[in-house]
C-alpha atoms as a PDB file:
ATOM      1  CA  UNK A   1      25.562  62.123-132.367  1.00  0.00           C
ATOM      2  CA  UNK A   2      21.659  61.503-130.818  1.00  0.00           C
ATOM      3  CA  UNK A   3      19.827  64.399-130.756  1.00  0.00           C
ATOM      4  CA  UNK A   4      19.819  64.933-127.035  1.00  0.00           C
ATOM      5  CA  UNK A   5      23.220  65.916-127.548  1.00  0.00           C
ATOM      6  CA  UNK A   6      22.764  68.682-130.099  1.00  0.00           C
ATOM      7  CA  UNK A   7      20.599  72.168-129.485  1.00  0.00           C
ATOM      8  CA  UNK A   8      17.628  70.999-131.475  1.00  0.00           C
ATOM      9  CA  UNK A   9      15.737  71.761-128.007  1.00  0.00           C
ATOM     10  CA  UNK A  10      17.316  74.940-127.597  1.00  0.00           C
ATOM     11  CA  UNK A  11      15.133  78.355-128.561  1.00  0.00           C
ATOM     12  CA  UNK A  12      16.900  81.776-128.395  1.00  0.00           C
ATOM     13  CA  UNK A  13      14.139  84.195-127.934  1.00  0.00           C
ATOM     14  CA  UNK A  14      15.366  88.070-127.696  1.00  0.00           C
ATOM     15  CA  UNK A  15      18.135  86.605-126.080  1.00  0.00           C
ATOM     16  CA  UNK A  16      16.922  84.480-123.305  1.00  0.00           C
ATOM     17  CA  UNK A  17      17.539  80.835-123.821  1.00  0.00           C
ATOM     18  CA  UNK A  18      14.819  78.570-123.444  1.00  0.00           C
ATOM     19  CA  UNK A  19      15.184  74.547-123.396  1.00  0.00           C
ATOM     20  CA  UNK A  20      12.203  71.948-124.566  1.00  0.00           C
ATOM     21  CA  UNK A  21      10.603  70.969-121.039  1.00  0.00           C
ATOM     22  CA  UNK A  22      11.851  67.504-121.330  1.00  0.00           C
ATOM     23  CA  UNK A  23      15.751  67.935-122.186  1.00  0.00           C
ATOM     24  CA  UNK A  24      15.561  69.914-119.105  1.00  0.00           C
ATOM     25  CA  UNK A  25      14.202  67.603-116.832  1.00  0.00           C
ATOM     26  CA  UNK A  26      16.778  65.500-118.111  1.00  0.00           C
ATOM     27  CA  UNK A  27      19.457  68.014-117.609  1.00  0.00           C
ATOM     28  CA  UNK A  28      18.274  68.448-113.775  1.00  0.00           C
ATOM     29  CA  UNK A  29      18.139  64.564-113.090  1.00  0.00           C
ATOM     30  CA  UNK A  30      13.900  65.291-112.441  1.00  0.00           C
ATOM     31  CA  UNK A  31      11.093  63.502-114.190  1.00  0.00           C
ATOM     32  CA  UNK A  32       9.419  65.243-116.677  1.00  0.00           C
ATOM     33  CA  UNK A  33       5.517  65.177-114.474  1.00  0.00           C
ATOM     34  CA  UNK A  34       7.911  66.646-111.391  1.00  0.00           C
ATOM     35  CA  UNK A  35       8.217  69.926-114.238  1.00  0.00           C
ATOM     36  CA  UNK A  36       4.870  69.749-114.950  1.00  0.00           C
ATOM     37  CA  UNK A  37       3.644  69.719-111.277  1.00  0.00           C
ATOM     38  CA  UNK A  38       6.233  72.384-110.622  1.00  0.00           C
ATOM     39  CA  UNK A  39       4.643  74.282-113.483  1.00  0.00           C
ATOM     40  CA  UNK A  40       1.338  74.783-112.309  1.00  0.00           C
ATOM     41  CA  UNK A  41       3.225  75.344-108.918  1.00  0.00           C
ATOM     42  CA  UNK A  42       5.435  78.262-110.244  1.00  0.00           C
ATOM     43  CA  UNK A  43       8.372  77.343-112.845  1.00  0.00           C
ATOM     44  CA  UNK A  44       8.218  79.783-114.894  1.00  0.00           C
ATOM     45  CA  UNK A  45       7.621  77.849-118.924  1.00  0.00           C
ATOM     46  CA  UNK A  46       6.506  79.014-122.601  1.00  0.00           C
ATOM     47  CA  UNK A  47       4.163  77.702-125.226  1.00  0.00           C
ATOM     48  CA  UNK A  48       5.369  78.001-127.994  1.00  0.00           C
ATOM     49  CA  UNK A  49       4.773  76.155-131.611  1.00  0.00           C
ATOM     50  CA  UNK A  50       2.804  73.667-129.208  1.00  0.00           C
ATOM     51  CA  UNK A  51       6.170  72.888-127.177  1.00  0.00           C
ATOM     52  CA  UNK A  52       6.673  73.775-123.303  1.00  0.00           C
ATOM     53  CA  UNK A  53       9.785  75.115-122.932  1.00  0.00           C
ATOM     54  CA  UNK A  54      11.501  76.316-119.950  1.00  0.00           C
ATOM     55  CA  UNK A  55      13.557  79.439-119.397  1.00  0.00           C
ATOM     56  CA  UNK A  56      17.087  78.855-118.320  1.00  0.00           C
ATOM     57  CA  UNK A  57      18.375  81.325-115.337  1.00  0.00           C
ATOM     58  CA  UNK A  58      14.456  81.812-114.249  1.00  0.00           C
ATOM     59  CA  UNK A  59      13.942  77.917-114.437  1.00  0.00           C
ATOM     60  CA  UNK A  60      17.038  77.226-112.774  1.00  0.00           C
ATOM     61  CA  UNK A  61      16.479  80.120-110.087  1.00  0.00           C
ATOM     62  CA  UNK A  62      13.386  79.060-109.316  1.00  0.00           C
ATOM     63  CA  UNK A  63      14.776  74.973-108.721  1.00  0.00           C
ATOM     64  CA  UNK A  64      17.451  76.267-106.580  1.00  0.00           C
ATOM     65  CA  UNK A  65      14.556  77.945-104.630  1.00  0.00           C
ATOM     66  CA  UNK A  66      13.050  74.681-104.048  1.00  0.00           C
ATOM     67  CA  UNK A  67      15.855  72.370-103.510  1.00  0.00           C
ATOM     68  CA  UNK A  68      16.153  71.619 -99.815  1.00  0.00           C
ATOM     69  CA  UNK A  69      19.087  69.372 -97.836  1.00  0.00           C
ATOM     70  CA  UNK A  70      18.187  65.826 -97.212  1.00  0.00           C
ATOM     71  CA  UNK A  71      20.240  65.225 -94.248  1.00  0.00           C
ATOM     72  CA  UNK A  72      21.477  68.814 -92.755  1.00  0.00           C
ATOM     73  CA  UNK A  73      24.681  69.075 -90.635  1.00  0.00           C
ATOM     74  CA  UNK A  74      24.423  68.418 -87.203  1.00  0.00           C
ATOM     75  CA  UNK A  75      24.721  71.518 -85.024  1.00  0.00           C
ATOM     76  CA  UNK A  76      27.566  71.172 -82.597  1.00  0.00           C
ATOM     77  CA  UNK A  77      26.597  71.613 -78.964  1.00  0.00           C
ATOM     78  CA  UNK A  78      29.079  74.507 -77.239  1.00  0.00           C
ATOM     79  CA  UNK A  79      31.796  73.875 -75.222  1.00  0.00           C
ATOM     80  CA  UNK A  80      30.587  74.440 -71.560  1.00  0.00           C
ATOM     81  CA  UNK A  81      33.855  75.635 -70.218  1.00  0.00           C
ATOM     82  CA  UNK A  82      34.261  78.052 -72.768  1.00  0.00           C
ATOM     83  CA  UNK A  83      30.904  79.726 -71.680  1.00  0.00           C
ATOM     84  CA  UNK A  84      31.359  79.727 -68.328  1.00  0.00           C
ATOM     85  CA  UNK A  85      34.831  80.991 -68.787  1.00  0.00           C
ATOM     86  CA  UNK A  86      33.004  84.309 -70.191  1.00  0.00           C
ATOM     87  CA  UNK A  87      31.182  84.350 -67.433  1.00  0.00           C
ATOM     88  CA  UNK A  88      33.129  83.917 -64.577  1.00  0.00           C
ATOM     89  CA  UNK A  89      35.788  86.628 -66.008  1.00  0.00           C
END
């Protein structure tokens, strides 16, 4: 077993979890200096025993807030008889 695969990187402080900033950046497929960026940017983090760790529902609430659709759908243009159908009724 490494030790990415264990909860060495977890904290459990008064019940929120809180995850080492680099197991999750790994966790979220992001570098590590995207979290940092993000951190002076908003993501919500803790110092503590001279680690960064990040919260896990705030951290993950506040990615989910950034994330944005590479490619959206296509709107579909309306059917033309069906509009003028309304109309003409």
């Amino acid at each position: 077993m490494s030790e990415s695969d264990n909860d060495s990187d977890l904290l459990v402080l008064h019940g929120r979890r809180y995850w080492k900033q680099g197991r999750w950046s790994r966790d979220k497929k992001i570098n590590i200096r995207t979290t940092a960026r993000h951190r002076q940017l908003g993501l919500p983090w803790l110092n503590w025993g001279g680690e960064i760790y990040i919260p896990e529902i705030e951290g993950d609430a506040y990615i989910c807030s950034r994330l944005r659709r590479r490619n959206p759908p296509r709107r579909r243009a309306r059917q033309a008889g069906a509009a003028t159908a309304e109309i003409t009724a």
